[in-house]
Every structure is written in structure tokens, then in C-alpha cells.
Protein backbone atom coordinates (compact mmCIF):
# COMPACT_ATOMS: atom_id res chain seq x y z
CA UNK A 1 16.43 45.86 226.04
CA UNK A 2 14.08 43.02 227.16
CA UNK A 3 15.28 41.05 230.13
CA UNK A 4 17.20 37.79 229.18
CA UNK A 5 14.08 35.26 229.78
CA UNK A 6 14.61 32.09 231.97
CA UNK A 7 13.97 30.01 229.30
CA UNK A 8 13.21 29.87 225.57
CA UNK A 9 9.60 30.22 224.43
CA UNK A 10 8.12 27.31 223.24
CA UNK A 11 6.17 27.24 219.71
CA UNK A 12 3.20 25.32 221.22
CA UNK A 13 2.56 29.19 222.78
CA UNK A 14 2.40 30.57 219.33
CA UNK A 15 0.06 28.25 217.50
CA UNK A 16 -3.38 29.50 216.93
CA UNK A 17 -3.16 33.00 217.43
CA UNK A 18 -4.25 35.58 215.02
CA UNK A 19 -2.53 36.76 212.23
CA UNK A 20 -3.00 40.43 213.73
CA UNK A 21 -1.64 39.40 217.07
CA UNK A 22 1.63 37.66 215.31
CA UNK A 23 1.95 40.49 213.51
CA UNK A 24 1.99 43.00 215.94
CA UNK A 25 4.40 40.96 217.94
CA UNK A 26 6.82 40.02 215.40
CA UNK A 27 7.09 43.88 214.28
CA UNK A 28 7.77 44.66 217.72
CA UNK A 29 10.63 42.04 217.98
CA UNK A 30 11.94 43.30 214.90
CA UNK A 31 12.17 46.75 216.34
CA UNK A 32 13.81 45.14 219.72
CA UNK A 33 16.45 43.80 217.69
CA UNK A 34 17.20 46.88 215.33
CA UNK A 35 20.57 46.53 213.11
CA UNK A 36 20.94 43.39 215.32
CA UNK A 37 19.02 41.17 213.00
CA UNK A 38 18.56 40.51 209.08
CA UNK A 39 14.94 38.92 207.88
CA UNK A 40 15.50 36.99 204.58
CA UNK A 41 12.82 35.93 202.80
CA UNK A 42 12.43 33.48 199.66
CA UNK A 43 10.77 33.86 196.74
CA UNK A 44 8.31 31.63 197.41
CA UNK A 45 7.48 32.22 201.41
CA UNK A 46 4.07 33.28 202.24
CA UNK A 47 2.76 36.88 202.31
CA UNK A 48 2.31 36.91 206.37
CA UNK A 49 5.86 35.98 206.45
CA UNK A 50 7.56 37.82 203.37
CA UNK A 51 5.89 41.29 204.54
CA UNK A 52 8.69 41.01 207.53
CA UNK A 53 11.45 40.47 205.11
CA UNK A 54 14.30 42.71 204.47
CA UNK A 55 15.11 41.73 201.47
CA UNK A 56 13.55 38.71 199.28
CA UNK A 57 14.80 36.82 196.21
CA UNK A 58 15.96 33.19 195.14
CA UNK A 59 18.03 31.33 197.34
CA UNK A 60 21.70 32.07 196.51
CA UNK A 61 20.66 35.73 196.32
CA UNK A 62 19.51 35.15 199.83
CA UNK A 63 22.92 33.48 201.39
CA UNK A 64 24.95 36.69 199.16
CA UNK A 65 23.48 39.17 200.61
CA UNK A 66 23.51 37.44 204.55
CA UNK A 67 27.49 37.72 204.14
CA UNK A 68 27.34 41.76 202.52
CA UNK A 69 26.01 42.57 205.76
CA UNK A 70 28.28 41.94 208.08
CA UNK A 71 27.18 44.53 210.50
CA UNK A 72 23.97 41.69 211.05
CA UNK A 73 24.65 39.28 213.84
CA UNK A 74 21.82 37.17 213.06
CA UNK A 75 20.22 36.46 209.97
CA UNK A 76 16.09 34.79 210.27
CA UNK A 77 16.39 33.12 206.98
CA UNK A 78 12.87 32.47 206.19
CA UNK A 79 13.23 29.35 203.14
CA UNK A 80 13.92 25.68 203.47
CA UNK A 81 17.25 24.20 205.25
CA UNK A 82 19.98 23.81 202.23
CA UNK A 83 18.95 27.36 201.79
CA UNK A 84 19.81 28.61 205.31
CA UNK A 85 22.68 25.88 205.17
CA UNK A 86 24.61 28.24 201.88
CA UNK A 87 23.56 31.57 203.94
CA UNK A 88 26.33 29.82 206.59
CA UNK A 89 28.46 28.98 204.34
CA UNK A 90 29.07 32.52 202.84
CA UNK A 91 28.37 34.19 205.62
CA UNK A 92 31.33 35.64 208.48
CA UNK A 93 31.62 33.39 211.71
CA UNK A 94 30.23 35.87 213.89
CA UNK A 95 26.63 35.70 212.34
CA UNK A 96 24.20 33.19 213.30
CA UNK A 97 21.79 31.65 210.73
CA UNK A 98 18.54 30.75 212.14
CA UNK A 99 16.12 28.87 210.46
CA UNK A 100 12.44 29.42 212.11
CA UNK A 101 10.93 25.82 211.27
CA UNK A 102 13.42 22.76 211.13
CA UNK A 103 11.17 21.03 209.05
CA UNK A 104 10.96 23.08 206.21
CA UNK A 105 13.56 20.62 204.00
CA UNK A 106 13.71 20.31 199.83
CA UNK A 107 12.19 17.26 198.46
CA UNK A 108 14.45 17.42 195.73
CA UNK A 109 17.36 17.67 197.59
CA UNK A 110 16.47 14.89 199.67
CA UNK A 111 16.83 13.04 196.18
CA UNK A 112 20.50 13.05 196.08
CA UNK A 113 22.00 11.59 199.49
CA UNK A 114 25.76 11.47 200.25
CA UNK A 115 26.00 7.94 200.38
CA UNK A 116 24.17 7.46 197.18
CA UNK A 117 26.25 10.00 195.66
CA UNK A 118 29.67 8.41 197.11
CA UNK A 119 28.38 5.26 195.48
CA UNK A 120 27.63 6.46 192.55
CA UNK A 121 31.22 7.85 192.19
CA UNK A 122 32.67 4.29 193.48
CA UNK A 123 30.67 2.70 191.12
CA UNK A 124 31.53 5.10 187.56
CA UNK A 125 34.79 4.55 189.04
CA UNK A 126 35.03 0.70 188.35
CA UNK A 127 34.14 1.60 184.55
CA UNK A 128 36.35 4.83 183.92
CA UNK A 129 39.26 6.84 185.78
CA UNK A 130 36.52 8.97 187.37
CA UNK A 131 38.96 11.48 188.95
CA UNK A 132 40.33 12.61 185.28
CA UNK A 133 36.93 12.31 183.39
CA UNK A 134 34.09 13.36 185.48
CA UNK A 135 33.26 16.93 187.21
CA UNK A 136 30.55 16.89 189.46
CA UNK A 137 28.17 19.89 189.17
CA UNK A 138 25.22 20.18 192.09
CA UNK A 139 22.47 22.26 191.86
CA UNK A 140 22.84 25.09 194.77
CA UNK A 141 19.19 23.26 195.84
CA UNK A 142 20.97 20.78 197.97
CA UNK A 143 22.51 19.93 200.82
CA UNK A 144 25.78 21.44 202.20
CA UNK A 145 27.38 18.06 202.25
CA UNK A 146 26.73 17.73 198.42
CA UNK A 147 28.66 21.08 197.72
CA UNK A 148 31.19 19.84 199.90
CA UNK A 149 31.75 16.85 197.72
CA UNK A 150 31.75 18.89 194.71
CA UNK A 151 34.69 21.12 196.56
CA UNK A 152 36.48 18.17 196.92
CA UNK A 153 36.38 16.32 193.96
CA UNK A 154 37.09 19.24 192.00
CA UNK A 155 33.15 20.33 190.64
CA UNK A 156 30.94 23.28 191.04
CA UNK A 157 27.91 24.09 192.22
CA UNK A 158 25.21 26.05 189.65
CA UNK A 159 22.21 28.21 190.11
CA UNK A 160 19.29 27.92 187.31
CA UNK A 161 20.35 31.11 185.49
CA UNK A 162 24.23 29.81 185.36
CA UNK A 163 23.80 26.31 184.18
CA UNK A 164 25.04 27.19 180.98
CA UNK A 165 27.69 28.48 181.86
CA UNK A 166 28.59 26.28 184.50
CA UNK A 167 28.22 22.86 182.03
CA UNK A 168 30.30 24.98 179.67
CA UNK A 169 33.25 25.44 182.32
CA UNK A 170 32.65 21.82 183.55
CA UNK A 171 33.39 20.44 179.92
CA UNK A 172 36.58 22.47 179.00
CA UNK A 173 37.63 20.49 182.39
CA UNK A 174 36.33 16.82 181.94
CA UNK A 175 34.72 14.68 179.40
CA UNK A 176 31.84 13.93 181.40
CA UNK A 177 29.73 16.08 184.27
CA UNK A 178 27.89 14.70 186.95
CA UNK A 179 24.99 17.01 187.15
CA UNK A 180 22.82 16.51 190.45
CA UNK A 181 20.52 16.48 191.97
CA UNK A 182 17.85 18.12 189.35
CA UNK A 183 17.38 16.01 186.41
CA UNK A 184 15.50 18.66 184.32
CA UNK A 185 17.64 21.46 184.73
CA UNK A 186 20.89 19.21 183.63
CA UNK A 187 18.56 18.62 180.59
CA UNK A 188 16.97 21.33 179.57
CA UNK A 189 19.96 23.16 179.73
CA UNK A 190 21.90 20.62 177.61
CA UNK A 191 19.31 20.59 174.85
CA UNK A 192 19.38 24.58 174.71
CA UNK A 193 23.31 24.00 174.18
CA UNK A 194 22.60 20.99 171.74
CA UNK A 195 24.00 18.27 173.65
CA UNK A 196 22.93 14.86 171.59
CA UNK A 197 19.99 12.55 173.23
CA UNK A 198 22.38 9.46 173.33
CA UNK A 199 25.16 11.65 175.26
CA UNK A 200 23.14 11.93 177.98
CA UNK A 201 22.01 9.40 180.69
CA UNK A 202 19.57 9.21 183.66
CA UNK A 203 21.18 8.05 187.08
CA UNK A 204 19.08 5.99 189.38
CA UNK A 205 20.33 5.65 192.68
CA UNK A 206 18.32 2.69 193.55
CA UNK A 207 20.12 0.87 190.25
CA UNK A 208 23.55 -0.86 189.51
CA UNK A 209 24.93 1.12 187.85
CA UNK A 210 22.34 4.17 187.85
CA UNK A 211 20.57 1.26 185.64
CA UNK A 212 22.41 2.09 182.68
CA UNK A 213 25.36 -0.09 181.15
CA UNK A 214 29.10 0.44 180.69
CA UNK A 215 29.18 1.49 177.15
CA UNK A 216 26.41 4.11 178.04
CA UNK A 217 28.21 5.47 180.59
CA UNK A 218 31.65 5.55 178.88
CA UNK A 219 29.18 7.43 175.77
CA UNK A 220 28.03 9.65 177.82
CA UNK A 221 28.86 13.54 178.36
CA UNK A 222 26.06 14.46 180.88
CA UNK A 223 24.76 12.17 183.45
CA UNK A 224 21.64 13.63 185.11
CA UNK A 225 20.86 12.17 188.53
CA UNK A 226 17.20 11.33 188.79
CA UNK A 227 15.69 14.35 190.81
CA UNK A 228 12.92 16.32 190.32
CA UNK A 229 11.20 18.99 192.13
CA UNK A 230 7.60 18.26 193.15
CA UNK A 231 6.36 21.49 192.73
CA UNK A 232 7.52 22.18 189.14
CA UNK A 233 6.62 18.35 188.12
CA UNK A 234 3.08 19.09 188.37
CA UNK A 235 2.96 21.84 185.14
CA UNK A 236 1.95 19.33 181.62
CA UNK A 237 2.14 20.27 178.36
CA UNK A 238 -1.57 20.37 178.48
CA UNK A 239 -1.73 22.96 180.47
CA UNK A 240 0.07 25.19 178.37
CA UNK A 241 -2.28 23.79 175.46
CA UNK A 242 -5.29 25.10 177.35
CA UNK A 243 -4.16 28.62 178.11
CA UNK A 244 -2.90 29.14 174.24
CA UNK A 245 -6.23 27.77 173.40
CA UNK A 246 -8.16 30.26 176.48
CA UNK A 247 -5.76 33.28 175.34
CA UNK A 248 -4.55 33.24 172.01
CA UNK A 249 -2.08 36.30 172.84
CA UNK A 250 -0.75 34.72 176.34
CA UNK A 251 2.96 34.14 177.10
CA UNK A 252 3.77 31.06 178.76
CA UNK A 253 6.94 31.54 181.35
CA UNK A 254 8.20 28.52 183.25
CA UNK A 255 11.26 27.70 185.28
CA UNK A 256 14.14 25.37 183.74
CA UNK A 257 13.05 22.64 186.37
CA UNK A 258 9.79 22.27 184.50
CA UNK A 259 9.74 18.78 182.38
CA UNK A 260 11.33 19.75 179.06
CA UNK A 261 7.78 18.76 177.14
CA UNK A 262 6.87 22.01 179.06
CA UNK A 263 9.51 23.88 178.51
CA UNK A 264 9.67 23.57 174.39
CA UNK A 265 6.14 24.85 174.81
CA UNK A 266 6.78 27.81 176.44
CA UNK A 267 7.91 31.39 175.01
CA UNK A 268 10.62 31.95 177.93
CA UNK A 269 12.27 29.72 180.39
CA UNK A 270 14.50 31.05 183.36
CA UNK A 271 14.83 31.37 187.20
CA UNK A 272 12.35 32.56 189.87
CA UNK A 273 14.60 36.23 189.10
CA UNK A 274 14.15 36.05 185.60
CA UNK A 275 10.43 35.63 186.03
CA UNK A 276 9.74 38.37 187.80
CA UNK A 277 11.72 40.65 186.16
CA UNK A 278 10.24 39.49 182.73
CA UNK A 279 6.75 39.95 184.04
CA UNK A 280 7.27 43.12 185.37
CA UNK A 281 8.87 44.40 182.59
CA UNK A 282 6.36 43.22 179.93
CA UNK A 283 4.10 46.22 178.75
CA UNK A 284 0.45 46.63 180.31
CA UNK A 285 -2.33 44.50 178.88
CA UNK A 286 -0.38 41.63 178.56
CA UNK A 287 -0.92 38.36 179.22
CA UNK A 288 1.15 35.66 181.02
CA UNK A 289 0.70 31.86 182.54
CA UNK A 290 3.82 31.66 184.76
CA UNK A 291 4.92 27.85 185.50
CA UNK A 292 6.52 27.63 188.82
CA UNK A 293 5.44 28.23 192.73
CA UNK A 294 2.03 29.02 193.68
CA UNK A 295 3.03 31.99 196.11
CA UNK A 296 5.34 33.71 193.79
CA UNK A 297 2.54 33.90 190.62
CA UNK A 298 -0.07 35.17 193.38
CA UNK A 299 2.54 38.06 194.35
CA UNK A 300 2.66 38.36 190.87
CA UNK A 301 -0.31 38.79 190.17
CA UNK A 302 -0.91 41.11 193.22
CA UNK A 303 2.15 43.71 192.12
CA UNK A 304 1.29 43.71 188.39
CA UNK A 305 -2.06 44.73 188.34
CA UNK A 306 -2.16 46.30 184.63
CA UNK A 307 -1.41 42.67 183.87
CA UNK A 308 -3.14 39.43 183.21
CA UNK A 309 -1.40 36.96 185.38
CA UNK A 310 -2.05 33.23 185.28
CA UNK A 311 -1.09 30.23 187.28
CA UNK A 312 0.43 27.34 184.82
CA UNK A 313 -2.06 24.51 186.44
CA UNK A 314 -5.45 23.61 187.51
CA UNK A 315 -3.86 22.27 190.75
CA UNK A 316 -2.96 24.21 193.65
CA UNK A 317 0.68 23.71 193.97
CA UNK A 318 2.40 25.19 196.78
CA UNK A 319 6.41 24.38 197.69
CA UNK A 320 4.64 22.14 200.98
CA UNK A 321 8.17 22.30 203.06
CA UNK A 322 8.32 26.10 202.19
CA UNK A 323 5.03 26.41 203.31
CA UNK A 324 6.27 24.91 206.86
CA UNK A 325 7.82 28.35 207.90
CA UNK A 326 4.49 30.24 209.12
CA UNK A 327 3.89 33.42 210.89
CA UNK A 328 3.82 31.86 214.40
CA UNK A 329 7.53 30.19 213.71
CA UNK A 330 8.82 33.66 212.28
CA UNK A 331 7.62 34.97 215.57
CA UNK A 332 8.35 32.52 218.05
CA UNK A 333 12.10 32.78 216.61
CA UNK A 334 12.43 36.82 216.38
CA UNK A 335 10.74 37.08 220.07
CA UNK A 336 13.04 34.40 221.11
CA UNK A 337 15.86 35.86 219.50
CA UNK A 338 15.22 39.74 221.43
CA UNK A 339 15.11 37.90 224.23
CA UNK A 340 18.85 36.70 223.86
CA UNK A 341 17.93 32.91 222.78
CA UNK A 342 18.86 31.51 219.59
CA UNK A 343 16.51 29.02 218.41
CA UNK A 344 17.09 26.40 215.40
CA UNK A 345 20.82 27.69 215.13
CA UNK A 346 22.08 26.70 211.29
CA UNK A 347 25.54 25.49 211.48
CA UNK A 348 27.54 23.44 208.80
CA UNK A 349 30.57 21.37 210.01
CA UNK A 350 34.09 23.00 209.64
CA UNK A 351 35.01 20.32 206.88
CA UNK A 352 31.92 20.53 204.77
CA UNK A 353 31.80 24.38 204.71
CA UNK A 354 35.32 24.70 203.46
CA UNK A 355 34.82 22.30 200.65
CA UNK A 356 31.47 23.65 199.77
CA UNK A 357 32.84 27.21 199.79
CA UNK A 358 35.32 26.20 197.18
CA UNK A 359 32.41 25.04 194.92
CA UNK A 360 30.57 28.21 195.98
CA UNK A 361 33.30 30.42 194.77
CA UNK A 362 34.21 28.48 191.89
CA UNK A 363 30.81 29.21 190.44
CA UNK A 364 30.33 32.95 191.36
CA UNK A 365 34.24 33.34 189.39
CA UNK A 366 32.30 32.81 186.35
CA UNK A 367 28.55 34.24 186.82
């Protein structure tokens, strides 16, 4: 074992060397640290950085499988922070979540503040007995204090291959469900299940109200906070008119946070998961334009080589806080971490990780 070092290494030594050199070194931290250490790496994450991961998937995959092994002290979760945030939250008190780059955030979790959403609570409160006629339901795409709320106000959180379900448990609770902080998902998944258009209602933070009146709200079953994410905004319906009209035979395949004019074009609709097990499975020859992150489709596209693979857009659209976790933060925090310092430690509050658990566990009952 390496020496403990005086001091922790500083990033600014990492920038601008080559990808061979980071490589080399990161692989050789890796080794240092052995069974010591677990790389995670999302869906989405470069290839420089994914090629060092142990395992890779979507997010709550991720966080499930930091707590099945135990055995690993620390855990390099290589995503964005409500994603290393749930990997704490599941995982046993003696592991250590790092995150490599502190800026790599969620836009559209960023949508859905605490404050806005105690207000928004206060406020439906003033119009109905909110306790006894609303569930909230949070997308696992936020932050831990949003679970926490959840936890404690008796709601859920919900992945985007369980919203179904979870809206389904959520009503044979409460008339209404609070469904945050993805407005798409809470939609598209309530028109798949048939919910009326005048049952549901957008909530705008910035608005009295959410901007919507009383009687709306007392009308309404679903109200969808307005949140979006930035990189699954981008895909139009015209884009899926151009590839039909380029590849008569193609099969368009987008994720649920898509805008639903997208998604009632498209032939299949599910999470990062379901996409690449779809592709993979489909037979050779076949075509497909796959709506969501830039990274994953090029993987994609890279794997499945007796396929025709397609990005869903003209426009390069990478997930830009994603992108913020690079080869030189991977290995300025594994050659940190064999050294015995702990960079960018992860931890949620006592408080807020017991309540958020509960909303964890309530939703993995019923997956």
C-alpha cells in the first residue's frame, strides 16, 4: 500500500493530461484499491469514464447495487449528485459515496426546490385537507430532501419504468397525487392509463397557486409540477417525421420524459434499461432512432453493430452536468482515494435519509 500522502491531490494537477496517461493511472489506482472500492457508472457517462466502471445502468440500479455490496467501503459513483445522494441512502453506514465532480447536478431536479415544494403543499392546503387527499410522488431524479418529504408526508418516490404502478398505488391511497418534479413522465404515464385532460393540472412554482384556480385544483387527480429535463426536451415530433420519411422500416424508441407529441409518435417508450435491452434484442438489420442521451445511443450504436442505430435529433445533445464527471476527476478521486483521502464525500443528513428511505422502500415493495 501507497504511503498516506501529506495532503490531498489537487484537480488543477490532473487537467490536461492525456487520455492514455489518465488511463494508465486510474487503472493502477483501481488495482491499489482492490475489493476496497466499487466504480459505478451511469448510463449516460462518457466512454473514458464508463470503461472503469464495475457495473453501469440507470440511476436507482446504480444506488441498489452500492448497498448489495457491502464488502465495498467506497463506492466512485460516476453520475450527477441526487444520484450519488440515493447510492447513500441505500447504502450501509460504513461505505462512503464519493462523487468525483461536485458540479455534476440535474437540471431537472433543480426544478423542484424544497421551499417551493413546502409552499406548494401550504398553499393546496388552504383549498383542500391536503394531508387526507394528496400523495406526493417524486421522481427518483431529485434531490434527497424531496424523497425525504415524500417519506414524511406519506408519498413515494418512482423510477420511469414504475410510474404506473406507482400512480396506481398512489390513487387507491388519495384522490389526488402530487407528481414532481418531471412534468412529462407524470403525463405520459397518465395518458397511457387514460387519465382525462381536465383531471390533470400543470404546477408553476413561480405562480399563486401553481397558476391554476381552486376549482381546478379541487378537479384535479394528477398535478404535474412543471419540470422538464433539458436533454429529452430537445427531441420534436419532426424529428421523428424525418426519420419515418429517411427509413420507412425504422423504429422510433424514446424515453417517457420525451414531450408526449413525441412520444404518441413513437413505436416504444420506456427507461434508459428498457432501451437498451429493446435494441439489443431486436433482430439484425433493423433499424432504430433512439430519443434520449447522446452517449448512451453512441454506445449503442458501438455494441450493436448488425444494427442501424440513429440519434432522435439533428442537435448534439449531451446530459451537460453528466458530462462534468471527466477522466481527470475519475482519477484525481481514485488516486486520492488509494492514497487514504476521501475527496467530495456524499453524505445525506440523518433526518432526510430516514424519511427518504421510507419513500425508497415504499416503492421497491411494489416494483
Amino acid at each position: 500500500m501507497k504511503a498516506i500522502a501529506a495532503a490531498p491531490r489537487a484537480i488543477t494537477d490532473y487537467q490536461g493530461r492525456s487520455a492514455e496517461e489518465l488511463f494508465k493511472r486510474t487503472a493502477e489506482a483501481k488495482r491499489a484499491l482492490g475489493n476496497r472500492v466499487m466504480v459505478l457508472g451511469h448510463n449516460y457517462q462518457r466512454d473514458e469514464v464508463i470503461e472503469h466502471a464495475d457495473f453501469r445502468g440507470d440511476s436507482l440500479l446504480l444506488a441498489k447495487l452500492a448497498a448489495q455490496h457491502a464488502d465495498r467501503p467506497s463506492i466512485v459513483f460516476c453520475g450527477v449528485h441526487f444520484m450519488a445522494e440515493t447510492a447513500d441512502i441505500l447504502s450501509r453506514s460504513h461505505q462512503t459515496v464519493i462523487l468525483p465532480d461536485m458540479a455534476a447536478g440535474c437540471s431537472m431536479a433543480d426544478m423542484a426546490a424544497i421551499e417551493q415544494v413546502d409552499e406548494c403543499w401550504d398553499e393546496l392546503g388552504r383549498i383542500l385537507p391536503v394531508e387526507e387527499t394528496v400523495l406526493p410522488a417524486v421522481y427518483v431524479n431529485s434531490a434527497a430532501v424531496l424523497k425525504a418529504f415524500c417519506g414524511e408526508h406519506g408519498g413515494i418516490t418512482c423510477t420511469s419504468s414504475n410510474a404506473r404502478a406507482v400512480i396506481e398505488w398512489a390513487w387507491a391511497r388519495c384522490e389526488k397525487i402530487l407528481f414532481f418534479p418531471d412534468e412529462h413522465l407524470g403525463r405520459n404515464t397518465a395518458n397511457k392509463m387514460g387519465l382525462p385532460r381536465e383531471q390533470m393540472i400543470v404546477w408553476d412554482p413561480f405562480k399563486p397557486n401553481g397558476g391554476n384556480s381552486a376549482e381546478a385544483i379541487r378537479k384535479a387527480r394528477l398535478i404535474l409540477w412543471k419540470g422538464h429535463c433539458s436533454v429529452h426536451q430537445m427531441f420534436q415530433p419532426a424529428h421523428v417525421d424525418y426519420f419515418r420519411k429517411q427509413h420507412p422500416d425504422i423504429k422510433v424508441i424514446v424515453h417517457p420524459e420525451c414531450h408526449e407529441d413525441v412520444v404518441n409518435k413513437a413505436d416504444a417508450v420506456g427507461s434508459t434499461e428498457f432501451i437498451i435491452r429493446t435494441v439489443s434484442a431486436a433482430p439484425a438489420g433493423t433499424a432504430w432512432a433512439v430519443g434520449t442521451e447522446l452517449n448512451l445511443v453512441n454506445r449503442l450504436k458501438k455494441e450493436q453493430p448488425d444494427k442501424h442505430v440513429y440519434f432522435l435529433s439533428s442537435t448534439v445533445c449531451q446530459c451537460a452536468t453528466m458530462f462534468r464527471i471527466d477522466a481527470s476527476h475519475l482519477c484525481w478521486a481514485m488516486e486520492n482515494l488509494a492514497d487514504g483521502h476521501v475527496v467530495n464525500h456524499i453524505v445525506v443528513p440523518d433526518d432526510d435519509k430516514r424519511w427518504a428511505k421510507i419513500a425508497l422502500d415504499r416503492m421497491m415493495a411494489i416494483s
